[in-house]
Protein backbone atom coordinates (compact mmCIF):
# COMPACT_ATOMS: atom_id res chain seq x y z
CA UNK A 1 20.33 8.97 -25.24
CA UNK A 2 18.99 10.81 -22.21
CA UNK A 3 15.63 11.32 -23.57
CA UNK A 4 15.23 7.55 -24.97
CA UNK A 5 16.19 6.29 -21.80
CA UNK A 6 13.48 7.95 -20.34
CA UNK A 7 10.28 7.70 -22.60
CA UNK A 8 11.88 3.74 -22.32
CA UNK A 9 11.60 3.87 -18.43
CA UNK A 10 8.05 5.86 -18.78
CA UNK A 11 7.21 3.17 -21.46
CA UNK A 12 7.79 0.04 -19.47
CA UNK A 13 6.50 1.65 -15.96
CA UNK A 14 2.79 2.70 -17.63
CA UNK A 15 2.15 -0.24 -19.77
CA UNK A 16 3.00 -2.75 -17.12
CA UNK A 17 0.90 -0.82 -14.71
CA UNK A 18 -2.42 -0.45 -17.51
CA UNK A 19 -2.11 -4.47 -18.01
CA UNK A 20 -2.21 -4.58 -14.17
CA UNK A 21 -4.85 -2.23 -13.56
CA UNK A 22 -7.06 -3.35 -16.42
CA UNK A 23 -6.23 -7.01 -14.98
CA UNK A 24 -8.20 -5.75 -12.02
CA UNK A 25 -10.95 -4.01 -13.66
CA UNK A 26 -11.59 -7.42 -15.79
CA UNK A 27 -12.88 -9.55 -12.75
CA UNK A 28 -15.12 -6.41 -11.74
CA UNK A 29 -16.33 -6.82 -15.38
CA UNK A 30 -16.60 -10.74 -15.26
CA UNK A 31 -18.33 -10.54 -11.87
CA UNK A 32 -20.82 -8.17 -13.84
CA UNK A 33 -20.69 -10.30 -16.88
CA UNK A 34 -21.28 -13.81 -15.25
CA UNK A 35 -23.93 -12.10 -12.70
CA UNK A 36 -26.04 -10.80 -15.60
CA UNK A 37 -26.27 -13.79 -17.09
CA UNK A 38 -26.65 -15.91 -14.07
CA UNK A 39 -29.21 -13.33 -11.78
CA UNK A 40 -30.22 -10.72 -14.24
CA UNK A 41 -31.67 -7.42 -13.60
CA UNK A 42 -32.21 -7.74 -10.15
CA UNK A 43 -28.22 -9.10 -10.09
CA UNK A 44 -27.06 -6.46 -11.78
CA UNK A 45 -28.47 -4.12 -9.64
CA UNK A 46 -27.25 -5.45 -6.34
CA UNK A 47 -23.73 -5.96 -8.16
CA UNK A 48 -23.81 -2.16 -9.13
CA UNK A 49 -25.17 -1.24 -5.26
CA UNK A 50 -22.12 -3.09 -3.60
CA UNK A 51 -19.31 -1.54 -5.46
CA UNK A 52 -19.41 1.81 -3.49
CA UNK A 53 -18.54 -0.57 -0.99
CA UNK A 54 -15.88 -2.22 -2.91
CA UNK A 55 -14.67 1.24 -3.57
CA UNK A 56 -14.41 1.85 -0.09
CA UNK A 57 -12.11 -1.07 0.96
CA UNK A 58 -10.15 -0.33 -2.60
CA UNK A 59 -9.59 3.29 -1.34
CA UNK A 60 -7.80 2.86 1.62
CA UNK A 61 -5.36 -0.19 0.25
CA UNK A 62 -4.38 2.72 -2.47
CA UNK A 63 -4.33 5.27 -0.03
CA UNK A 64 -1.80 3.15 2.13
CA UNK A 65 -0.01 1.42 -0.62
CA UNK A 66 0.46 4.68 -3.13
CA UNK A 67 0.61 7.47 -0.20
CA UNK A 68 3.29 4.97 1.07
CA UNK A 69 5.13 3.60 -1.66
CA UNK A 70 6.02 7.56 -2.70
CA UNK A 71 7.36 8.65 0.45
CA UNK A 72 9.37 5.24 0.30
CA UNK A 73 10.63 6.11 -3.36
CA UNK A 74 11.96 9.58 -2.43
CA UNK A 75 13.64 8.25 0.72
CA UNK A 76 15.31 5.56 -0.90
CA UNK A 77 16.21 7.77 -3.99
CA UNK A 78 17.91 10.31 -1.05
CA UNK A 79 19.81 7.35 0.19
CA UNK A 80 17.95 7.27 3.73
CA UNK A 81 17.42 3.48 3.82
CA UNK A 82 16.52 3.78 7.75
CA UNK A 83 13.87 6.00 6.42
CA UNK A 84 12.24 3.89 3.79
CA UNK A 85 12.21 0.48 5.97
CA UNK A 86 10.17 3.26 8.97
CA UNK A 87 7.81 3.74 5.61
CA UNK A 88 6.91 0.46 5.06
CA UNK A 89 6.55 -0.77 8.86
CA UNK A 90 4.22 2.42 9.75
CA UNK A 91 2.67 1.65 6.35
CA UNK A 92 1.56 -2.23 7.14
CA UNK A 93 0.92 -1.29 10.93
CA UNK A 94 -1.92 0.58 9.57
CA UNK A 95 -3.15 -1.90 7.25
CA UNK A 96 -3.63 -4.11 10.07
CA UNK A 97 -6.14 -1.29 12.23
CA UNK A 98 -7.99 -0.47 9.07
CA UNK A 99 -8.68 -4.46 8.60
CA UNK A 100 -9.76 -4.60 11.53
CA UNK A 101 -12.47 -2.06 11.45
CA UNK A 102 -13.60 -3.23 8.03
CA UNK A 103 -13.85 -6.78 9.99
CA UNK A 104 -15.99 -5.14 12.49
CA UNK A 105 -18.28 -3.58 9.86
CA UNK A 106 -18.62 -7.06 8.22
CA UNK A 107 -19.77 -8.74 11.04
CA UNK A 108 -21.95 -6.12 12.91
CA UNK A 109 -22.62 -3.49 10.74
CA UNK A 110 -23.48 -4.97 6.73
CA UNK A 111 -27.15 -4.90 7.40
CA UNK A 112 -27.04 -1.30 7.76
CA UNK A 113 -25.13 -0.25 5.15
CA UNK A 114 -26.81 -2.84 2.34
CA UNK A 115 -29.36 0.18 3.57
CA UNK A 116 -27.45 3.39 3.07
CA UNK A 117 -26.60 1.75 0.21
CA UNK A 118 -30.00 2.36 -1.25
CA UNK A 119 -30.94 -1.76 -1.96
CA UNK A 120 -34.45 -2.40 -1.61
CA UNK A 121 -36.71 -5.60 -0.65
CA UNK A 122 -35.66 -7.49 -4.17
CA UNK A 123 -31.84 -6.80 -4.15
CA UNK A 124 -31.35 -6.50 -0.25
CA UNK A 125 -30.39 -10.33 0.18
CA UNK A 126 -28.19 -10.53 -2.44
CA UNK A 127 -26.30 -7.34 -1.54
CA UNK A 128 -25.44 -8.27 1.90
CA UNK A 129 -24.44 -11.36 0.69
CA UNK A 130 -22.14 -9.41 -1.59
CA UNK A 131 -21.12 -6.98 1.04
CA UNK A 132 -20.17 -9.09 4.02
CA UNK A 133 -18.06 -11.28 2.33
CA UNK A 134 -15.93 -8.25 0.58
CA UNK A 135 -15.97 -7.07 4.33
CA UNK A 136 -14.59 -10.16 5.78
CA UNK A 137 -11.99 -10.64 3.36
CA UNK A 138 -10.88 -6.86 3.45
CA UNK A 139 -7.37 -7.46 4.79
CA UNK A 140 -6.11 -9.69 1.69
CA UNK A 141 -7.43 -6.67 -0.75
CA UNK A 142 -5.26 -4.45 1.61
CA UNK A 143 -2.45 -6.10 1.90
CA UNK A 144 -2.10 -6.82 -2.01
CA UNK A 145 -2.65 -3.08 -2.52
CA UNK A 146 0.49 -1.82 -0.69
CA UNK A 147 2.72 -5.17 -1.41
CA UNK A 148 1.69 -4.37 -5.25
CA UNK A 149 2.53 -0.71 -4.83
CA UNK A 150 5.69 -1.36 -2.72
CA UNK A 151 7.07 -4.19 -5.19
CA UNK A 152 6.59 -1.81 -8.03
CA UNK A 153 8.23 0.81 -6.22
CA UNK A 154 10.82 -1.08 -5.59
CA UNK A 155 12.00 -1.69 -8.83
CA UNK A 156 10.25 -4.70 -9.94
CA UNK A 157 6.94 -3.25 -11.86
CA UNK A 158 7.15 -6.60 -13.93
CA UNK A 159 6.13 -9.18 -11.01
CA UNK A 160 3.62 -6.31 -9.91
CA UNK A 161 1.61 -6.31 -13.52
CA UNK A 162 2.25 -10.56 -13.11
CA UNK A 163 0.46 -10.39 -9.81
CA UNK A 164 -2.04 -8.43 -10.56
CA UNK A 165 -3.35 -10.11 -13.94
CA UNK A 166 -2.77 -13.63 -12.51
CA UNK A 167 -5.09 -12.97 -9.18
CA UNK A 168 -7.52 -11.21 -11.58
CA UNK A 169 -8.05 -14.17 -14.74
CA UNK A 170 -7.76 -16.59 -11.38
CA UNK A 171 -10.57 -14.70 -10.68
CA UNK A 172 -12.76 -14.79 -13.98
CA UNK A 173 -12.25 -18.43 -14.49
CA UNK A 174 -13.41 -18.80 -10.85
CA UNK A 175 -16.11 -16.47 -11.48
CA UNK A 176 -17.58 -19.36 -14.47
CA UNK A 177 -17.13 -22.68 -12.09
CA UNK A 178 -18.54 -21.07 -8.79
CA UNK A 179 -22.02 -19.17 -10.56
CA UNK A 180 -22.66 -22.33 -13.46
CA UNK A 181 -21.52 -25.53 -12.89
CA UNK A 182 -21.54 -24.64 -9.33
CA UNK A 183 -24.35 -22.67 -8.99
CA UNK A 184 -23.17 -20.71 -5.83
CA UNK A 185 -25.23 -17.97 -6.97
CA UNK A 186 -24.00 -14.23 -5.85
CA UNK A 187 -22.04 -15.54 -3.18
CA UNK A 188 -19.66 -17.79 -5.72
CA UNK A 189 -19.17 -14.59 -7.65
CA UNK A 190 -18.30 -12.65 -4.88
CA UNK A 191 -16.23 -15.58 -3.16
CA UNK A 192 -14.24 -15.41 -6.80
CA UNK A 193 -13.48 -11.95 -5.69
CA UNK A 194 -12.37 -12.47 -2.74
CA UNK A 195 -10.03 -15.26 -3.85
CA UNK A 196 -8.28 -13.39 -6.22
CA UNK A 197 -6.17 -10.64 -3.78
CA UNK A 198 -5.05 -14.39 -1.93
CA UNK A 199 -3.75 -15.42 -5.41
CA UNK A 200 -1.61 -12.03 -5.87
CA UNK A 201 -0.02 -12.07 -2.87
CA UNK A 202 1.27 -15.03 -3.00
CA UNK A 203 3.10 -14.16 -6.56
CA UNK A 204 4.16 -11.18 -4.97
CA UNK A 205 6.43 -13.12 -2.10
CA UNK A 206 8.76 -14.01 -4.72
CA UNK A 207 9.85 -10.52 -4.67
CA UNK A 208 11.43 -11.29 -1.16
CA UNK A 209 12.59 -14.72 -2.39
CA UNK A 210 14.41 -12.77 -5.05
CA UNK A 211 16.93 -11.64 -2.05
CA UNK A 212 17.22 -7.59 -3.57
CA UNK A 213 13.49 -6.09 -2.07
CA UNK A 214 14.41 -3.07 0.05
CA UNK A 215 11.72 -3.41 2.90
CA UNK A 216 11.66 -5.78 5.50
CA UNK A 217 8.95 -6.27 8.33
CA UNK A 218 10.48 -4.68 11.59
CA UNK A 219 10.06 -3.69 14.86
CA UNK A 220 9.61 0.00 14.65
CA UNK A 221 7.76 2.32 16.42
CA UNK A 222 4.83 3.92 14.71
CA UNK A 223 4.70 7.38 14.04
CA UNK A 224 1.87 9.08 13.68
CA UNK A 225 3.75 12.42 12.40
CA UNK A 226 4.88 9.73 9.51
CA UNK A 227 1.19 7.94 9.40
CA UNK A 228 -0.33 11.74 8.60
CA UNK A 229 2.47 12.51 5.88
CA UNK A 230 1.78 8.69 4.11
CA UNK A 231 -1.88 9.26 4.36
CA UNK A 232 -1.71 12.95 3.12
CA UNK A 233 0.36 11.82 0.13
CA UNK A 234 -2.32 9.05 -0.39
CA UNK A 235 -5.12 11.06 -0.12
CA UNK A 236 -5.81 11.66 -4.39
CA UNK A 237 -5.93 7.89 -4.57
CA UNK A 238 -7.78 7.42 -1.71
CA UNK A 239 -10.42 10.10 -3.38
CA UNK A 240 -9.80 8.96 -6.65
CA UNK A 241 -11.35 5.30 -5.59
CA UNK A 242 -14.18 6.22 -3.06
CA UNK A 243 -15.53 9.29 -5.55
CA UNK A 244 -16.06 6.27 -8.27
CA UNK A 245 -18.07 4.18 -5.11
CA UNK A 246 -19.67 7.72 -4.08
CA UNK A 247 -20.98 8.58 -7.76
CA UNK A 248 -22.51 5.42 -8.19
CA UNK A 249 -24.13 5.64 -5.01
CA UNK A 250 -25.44 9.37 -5.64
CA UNK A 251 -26.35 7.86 -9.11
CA UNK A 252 -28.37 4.89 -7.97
CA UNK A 253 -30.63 6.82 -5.83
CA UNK A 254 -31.50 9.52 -8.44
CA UNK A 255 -31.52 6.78 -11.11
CA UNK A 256 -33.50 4.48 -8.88
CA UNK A 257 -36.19 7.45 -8.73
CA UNK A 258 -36.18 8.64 -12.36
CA UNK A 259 -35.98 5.11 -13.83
CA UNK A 260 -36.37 2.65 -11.09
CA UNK A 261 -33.88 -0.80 -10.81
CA UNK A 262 -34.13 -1.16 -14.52
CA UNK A 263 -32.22 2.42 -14.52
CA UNK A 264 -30.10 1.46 -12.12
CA UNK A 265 -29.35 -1.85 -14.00
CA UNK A 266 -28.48 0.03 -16.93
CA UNK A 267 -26.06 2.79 -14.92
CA UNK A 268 -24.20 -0.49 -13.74
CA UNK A 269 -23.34 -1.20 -17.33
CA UNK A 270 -22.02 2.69 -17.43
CA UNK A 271 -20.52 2.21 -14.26
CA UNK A 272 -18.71 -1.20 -15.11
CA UNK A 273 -17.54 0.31 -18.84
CA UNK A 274 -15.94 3.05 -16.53
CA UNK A 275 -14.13 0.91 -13.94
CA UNK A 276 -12.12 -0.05 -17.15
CA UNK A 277 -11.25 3.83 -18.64
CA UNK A 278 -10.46 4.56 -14.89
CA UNK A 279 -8.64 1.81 -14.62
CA UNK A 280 -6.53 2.67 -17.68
CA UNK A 281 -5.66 6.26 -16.23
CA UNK A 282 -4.85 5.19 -12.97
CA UNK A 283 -2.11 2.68 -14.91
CA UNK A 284 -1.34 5.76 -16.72
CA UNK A 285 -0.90 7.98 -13.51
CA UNK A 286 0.88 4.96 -11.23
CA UNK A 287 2.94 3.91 -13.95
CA UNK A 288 4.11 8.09 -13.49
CA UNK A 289 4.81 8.18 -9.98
CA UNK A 290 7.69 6.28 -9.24
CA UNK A 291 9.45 7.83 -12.08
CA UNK A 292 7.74 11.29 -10.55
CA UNK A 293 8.98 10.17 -6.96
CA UNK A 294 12.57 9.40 -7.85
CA UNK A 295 13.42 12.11 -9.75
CA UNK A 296 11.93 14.58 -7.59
CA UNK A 297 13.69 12.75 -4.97
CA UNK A 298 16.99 13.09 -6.76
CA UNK A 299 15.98 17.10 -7.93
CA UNK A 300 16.08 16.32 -11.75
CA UNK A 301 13.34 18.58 -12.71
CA UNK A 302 14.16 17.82 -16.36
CA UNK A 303 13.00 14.37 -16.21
CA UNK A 304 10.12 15.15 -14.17
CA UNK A 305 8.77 17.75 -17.02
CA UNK A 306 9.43 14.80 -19.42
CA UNK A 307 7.64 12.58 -17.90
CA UNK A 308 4.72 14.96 -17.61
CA UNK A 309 4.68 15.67 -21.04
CA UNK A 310 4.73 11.72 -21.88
CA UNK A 311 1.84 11.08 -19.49
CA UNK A 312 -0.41 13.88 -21.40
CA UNK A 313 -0.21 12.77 -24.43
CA UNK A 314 -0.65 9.41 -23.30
CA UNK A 315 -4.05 10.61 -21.77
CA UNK A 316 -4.75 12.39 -24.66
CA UNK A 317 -4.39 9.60 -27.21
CA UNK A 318 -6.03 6.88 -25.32
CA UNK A 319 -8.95 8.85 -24.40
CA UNK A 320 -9.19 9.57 -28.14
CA UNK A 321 -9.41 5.79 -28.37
CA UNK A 322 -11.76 5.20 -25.97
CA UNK A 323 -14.39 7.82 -27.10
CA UNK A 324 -14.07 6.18 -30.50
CA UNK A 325 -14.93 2.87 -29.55
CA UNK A 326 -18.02 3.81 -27.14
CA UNK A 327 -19.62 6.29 -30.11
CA UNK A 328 -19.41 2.99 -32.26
CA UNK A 329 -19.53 0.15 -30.06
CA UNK A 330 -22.38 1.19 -27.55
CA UNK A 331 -24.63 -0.98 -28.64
CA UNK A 332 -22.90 -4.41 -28.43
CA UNK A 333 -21.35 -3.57 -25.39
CA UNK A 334 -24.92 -2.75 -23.40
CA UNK A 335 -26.01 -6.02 -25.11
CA UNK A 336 -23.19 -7.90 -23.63
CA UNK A 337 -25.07 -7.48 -20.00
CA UNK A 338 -28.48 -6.95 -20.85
CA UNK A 339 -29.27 -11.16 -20.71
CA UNK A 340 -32.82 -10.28 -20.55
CA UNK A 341 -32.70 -8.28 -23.90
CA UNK A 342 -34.33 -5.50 -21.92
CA UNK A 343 -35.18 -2.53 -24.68
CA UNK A 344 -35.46 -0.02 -21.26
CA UNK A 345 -31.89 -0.79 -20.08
CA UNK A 346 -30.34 -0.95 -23.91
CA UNK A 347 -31.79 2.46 -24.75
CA UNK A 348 -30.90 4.23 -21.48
CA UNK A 349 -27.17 2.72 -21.35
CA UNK A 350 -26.30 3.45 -24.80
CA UNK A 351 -27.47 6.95 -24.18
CA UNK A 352 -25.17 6.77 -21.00
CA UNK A 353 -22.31 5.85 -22.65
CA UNK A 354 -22.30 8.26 -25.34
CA UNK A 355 -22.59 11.11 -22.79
CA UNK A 356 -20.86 10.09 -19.72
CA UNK A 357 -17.74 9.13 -21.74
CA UNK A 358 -17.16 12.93 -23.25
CA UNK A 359 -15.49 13.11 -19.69
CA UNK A 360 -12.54 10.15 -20.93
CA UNK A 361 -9.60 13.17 -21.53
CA UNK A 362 -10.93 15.17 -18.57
CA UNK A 363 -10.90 11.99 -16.10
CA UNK A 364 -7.14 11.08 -17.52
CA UNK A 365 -6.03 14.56 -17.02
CA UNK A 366 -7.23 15.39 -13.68
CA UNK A 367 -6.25 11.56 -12.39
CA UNK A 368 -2.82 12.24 -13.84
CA UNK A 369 -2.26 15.36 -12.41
CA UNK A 370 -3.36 14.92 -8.79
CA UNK A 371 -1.12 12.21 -8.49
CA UNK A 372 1.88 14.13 -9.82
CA UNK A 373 1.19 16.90 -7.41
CA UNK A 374 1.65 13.93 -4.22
CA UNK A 375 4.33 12.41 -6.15
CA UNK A 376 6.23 15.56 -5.65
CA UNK A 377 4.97 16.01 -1.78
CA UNK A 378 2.69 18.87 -2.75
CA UNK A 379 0.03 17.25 -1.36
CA UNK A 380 -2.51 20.44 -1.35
CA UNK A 381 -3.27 20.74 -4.82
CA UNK A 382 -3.54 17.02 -4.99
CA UNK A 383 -5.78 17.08 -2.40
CA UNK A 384 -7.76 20.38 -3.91
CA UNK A 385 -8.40 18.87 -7.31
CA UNK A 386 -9.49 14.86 -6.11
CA UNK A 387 -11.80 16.26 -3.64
CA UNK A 388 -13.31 18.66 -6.37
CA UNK A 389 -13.70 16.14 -8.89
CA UNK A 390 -14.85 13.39 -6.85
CA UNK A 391 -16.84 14.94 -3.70
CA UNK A 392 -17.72 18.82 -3.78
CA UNK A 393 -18.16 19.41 -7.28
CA UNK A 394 -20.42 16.20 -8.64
CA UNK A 395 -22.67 15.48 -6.15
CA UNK A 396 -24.65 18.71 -6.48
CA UNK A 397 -23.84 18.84 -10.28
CA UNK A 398 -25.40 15.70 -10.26
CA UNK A 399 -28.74 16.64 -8.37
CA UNK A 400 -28.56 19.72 -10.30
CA UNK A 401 -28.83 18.60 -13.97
CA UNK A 402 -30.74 15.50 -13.21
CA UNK A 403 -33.44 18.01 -11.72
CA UNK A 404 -33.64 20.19 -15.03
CA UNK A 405 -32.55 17.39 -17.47
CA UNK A 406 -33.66 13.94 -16.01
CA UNK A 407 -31.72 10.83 -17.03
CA UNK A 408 -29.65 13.06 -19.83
CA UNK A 409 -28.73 15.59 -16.86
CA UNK A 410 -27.49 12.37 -14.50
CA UNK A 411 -24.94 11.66 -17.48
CA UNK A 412 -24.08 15.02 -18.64
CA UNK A 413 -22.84 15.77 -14.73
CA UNK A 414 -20.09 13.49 -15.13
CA UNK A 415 -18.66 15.16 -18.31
CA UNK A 416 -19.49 18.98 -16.66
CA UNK A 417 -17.90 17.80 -13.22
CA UNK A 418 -14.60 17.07 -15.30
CA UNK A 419 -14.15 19.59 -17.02
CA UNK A 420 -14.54 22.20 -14.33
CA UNK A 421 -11.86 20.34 -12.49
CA UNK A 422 -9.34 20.24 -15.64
CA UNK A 423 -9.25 24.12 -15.32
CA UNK A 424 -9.09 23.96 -11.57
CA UNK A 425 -6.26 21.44 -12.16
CA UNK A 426 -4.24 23.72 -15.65
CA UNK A 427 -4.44 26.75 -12.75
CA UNK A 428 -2.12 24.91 -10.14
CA UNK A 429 0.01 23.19 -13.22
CA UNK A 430 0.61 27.41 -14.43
CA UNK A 431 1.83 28.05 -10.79
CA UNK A 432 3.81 25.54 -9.87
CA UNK A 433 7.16 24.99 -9.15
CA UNK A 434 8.69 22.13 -10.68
């Protein structure tokens, strides 16, 4: 009875939190969709140059919102309810400094980064567009990251997944009116966007209207021994988002000189294909860490080994899926966003998305993993395996192959990177203690 109350908790947690994620990932893919058609190339490629930026705000609402959503589970699992409301209040105080910086950057800074971004004279204008108004509209995309992961936390995963699939097909219909009838052009797709965090949060506030939510806005002084432990715990989401902005960056400037923007065009089909499988894993691995949190809160190591074992063969299964469908679907789905019927961009993303996605079990595992370590405050291995897989391990990997193999060796590093870090991550899981 035990057991099946368990795999039903895991059940319910992961699935709600897959629909949510992949709820997200759908107006990325819209944006994408709607831009191709509308812009073309030249779109495409300033859509697939912003989203390291897009990453960036992303990063630190999950770094925030997961880092402090866990040490809120365990407190409130402990019975320290003194403890969890300090959580939250540290938690939103630093919301509020991070928006402002990102407000900052959007009003003095975007022309400089559209540059470190690597856009050039034909996708420079449209970029900035892009980027200033995802900068200037940062603090509703952090805010809805922590209320979603707080909410969920706190018991009510349902209205979280509601939230989050609401703001995002608010989003995609949004997406249509502002770029066609309207014809706002990249900034009505991006002002789609940045409607769509203003739409969840507002669903979320029934949460306190429900009278039971278990954090409440205070006056409490900031701490910033609590502040590191939050941000520590946070830290695998945090890399988990900005490697995906980092890669694509890395990618676009070797891609840009191997195959130009028509390359780069046909990485942000890769790219967009892979916000979705990420997006899946991360549902996977936040669906996990509440569960994780509680009963390593409450020192039931049983449950926290069963819930392990239900979250790998999760990963493994749905990866299985996934591979499946890219061997046999590349085609269609590089023809969804290739509007100009470009034979270039078709025959270099269906390459890419035969090779990149060998990586789907690896990318599950190590996602899955890293945030099991935090949800059990070992932060260190967390830590260890996000920063391999997403910073020290594929940037030169990436540099590496694409030097010996070209365009092949820019999506085999992806795959390599991976699987380096799956063995990295199977040598902590052998020494731990649960």
């Amino acid at each position: 009875m035990e057991r099946n109350l368990e795999l039903k908790q895991f059940s319910k947690y992961v699935s709600l939190n897959i629909l949510g994620m992949l709820g997200v990932s759908c107006y990325i893919l819209a944006d994408t969709f709607f831009i191709a058609k509308g812009m073309g190339t030249l779109g495409l490629a300033a859509l697939n140059i912003a989203i390291p930026a897009f990453n960036l705000v992303g990063s630190f609402g999950l770094m925030l919102g997961i880092g402090g959503a866990t040490r809120f589970t365990i407190a409130k699992s402990r019975g320290d309810a003194e403890e969890a409301e300090a959580v939250f209040n540290n938690t939103f105080a630093a919301v509020i400094v991070v928006a402002i910086l990102f407000e900052l950057a959007g009003f003095f800074l975007c022309s400089e980064i559209v540059g470190l971004l690597g856009a050039d004279e034909s996708t420079f204008d449209m970029t900035y567009t892009y980027l200033r108004m995802l900068f200037l509209f940062s603090p509703f995309f952090l805010m809805n990251n922590i209320f979603m992961a707080f909410v969920r936390n706190d018991g009510d995963p349902n209205l979280s997944m509601t939230a989050q699939l609401v703001g995002s097909f608010a989003n995609i219909i949004l997406d249509y009116v502002f770029i066609f009838p309207l014809q706002m052009g990249i900034f009505g797709a991006v002002l789609a966007t940045c409607l769509s965090p203003i739409i969840s949060l507002t669903i979320l506030l029934l949460h306190k209207l429900k009278g039971n939510n278990n954090f409440h806005l205070k006056k409490i002084k900031v701490q910033s021994k609590r502040l590191a432990a939050i941000a520590s715990l946070g830290t695998p989401s945090f890399v988990t988002e900005i490697s995906g902005g980092l890669v694509i960056m890395i990618f676009n400037i070797i891609i840009l000189g191997i195959e130009g923007n028509t390359g780069v065009a046909a990485y942000g089909v890769v790219a967009n294909v892979s916000i979705v499988v990420t997006a899946i894993f991360n549902g996977i691995a936040q669906g996990s860490q509440p569960l994780i949190s509680h009963a390593y809160g409450s020192s039931n190591s049983k449950a926290i080994k069963k819930y392990m074992k239900y979250a790998i063969v999760a990963v493994a299964l749905i990866s299985a899926a996934i591979y499946a469908v890219v061997i046999v679907f590349a085609q269609p789905i590089t023809s969804v966003f290739n509007s100009e019927n470009n034979y270039l961009l078709q025959e270099i993303a269906e390459t890419g998305l035969k090779i990149y996605f060998a990586a789907s079990f690896f990318v599950g595992f190590n996602i899955f993993v890293a945030i099991y370590f935090s949800s059990s405050e070992r932060a260190l291995p967390a830590q260890i395996i996000s920063l391999a897989r997403g910073i020290v391990l594929i940037v030169p990997m990436a540099f590496l192959l694409s030097n010996i193999l070209g365009m092949t060796g820019v999506w085999l590093s992806y795959p390599a990177t991976e699987a380096v870090v799956s063995i990295i991550a199977i040598i902590f899981l052998k020494y731990r203690r649960v």
